[in-house]
C-alpha atoms as a PDB file:
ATOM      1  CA  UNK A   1       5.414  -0.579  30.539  1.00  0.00           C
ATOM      2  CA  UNK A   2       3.788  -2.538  27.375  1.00  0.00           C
ATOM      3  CA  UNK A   3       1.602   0.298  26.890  1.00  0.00           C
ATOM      4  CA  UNK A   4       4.295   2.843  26.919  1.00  0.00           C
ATOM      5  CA  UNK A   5       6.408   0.281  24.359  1.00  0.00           C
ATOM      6  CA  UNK A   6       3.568   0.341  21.917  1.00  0.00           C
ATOM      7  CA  UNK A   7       2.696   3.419  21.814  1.00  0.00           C
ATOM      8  CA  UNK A   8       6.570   4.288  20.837  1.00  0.00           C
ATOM      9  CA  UNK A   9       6.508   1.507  18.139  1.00  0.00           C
ATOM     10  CA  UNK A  10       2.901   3.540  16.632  1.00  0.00           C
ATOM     11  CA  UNK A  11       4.384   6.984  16.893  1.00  0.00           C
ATOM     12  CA  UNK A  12       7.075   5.582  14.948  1.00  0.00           C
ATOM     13  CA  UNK A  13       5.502   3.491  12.253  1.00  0.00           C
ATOM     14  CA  UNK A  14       3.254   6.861  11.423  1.00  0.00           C
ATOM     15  CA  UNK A  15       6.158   9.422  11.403  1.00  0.00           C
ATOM     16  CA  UNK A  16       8.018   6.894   9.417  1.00  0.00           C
ATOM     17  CA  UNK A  17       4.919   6.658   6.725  1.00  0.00           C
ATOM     18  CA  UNK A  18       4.832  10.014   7.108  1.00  0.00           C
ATOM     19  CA  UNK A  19       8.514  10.702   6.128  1.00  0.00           C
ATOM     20  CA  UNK A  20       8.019   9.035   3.542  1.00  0.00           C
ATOM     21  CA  UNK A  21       5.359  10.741   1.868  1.00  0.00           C
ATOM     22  CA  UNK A  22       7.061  13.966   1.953  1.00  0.00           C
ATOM     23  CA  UNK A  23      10.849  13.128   1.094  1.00  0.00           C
ATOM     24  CA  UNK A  24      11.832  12.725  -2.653  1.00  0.00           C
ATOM     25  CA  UNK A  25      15.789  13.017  -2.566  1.00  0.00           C
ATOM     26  CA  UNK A  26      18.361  12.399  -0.160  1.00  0.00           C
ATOM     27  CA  UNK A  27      21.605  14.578  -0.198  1.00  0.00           C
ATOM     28  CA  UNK A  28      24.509  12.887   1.547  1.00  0.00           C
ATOM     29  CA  UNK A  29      27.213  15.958   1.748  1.00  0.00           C
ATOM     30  CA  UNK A  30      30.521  15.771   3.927  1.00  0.00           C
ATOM     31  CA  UNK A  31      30.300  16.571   7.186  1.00  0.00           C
ATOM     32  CA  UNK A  32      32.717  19.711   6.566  1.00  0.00           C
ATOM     33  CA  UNK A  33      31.128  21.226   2.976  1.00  0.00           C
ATOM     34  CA  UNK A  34      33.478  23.410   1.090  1.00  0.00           C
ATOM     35  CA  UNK A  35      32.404  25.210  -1.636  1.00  0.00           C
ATOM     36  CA  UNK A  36      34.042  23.247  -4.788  1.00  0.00           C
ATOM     37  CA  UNK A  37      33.015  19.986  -3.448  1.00  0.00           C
ATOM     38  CA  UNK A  38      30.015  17.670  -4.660  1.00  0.00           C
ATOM     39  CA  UNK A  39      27.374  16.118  -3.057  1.00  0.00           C
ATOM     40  CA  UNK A  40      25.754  12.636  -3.816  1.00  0.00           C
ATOM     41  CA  UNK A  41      21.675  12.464  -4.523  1.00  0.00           C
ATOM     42  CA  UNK A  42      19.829   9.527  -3.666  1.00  0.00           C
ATOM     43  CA  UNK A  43      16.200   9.294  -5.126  1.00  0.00           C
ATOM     44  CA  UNK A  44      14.133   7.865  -2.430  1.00  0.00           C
ATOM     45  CA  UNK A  45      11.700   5.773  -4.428  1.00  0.00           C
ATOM     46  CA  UNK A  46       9.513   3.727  -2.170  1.00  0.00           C
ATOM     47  CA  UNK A  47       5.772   1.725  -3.695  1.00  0.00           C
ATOM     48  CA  UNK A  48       3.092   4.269  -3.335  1.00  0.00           C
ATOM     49  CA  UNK A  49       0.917   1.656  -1.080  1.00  0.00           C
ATOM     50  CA  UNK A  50       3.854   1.725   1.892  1.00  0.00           C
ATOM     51  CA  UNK A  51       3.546   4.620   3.586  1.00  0.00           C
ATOM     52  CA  UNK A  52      -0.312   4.686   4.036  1.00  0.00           C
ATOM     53  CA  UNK A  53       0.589   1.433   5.047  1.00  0.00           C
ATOM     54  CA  UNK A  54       2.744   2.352   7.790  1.00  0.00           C
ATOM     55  CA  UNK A  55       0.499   5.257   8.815  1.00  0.00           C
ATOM     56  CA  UNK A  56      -2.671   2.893   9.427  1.00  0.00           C
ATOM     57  CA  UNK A  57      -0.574   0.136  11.082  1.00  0.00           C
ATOM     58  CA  UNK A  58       1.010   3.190  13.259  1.00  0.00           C
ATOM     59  CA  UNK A  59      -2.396   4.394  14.171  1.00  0.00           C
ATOM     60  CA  UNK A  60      -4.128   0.939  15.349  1.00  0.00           C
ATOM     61  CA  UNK A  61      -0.781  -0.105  17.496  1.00  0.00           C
ATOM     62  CA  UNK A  62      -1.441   3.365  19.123  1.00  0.00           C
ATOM     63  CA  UNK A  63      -4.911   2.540  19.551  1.00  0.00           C
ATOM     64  CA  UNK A  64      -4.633  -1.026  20.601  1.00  0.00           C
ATOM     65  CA  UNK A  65      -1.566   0.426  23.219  1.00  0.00           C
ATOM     66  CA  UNK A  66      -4.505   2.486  24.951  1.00  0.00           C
ATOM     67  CA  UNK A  67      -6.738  -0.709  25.481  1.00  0.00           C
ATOM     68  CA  UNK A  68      -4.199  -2.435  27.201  1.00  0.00           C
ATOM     69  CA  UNK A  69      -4.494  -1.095  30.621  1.00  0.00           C
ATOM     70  CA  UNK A  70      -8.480  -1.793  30.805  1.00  0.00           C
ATOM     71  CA  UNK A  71      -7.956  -5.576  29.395  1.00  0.00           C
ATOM     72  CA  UNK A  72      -5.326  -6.525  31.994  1.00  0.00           C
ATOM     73  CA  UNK A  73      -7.517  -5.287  34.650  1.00  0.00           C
ATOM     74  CA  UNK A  74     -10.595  -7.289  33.723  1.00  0.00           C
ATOM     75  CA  UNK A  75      -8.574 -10.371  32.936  1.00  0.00           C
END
């Protein structure tokens, strides 16, 4: 059960990271978009160290989630 929890919380530090390396803008329209109606555009600025950050942290709780099965047998 741990292992499964960690590896979720890795998967989704690195998609996270990885989201947000690729998005620039967000668009918020209404749910039912008519033609004359505007939509608000949020630049999605985020410090150019975070997501690498979130992509290496991602990637060793993934790795430390597949050592957990050997070190609670040998403990």
């Amino acid at each position: 059960m741990w292992r499964a929890l960690f590896l979720a919380v890795g998967v989704f530090m690195m998609l996270l990271g990885a989201e947000a390396l690729a998005v620039e803008t967000v668009d918020f329209r209404p749910f039912l978009h008519k033609a004359n109606e505007t939509y608000k555009t949020i630049p999605y600025d985020v410090e150019p160290w975070l997501p690498w950050s979130l992509i290496c942290g991602g990637a060793m709780v993934c790795i430390y989630s597949f050592t957990l099965p050997t070190r609670f047998k040998n403990s």
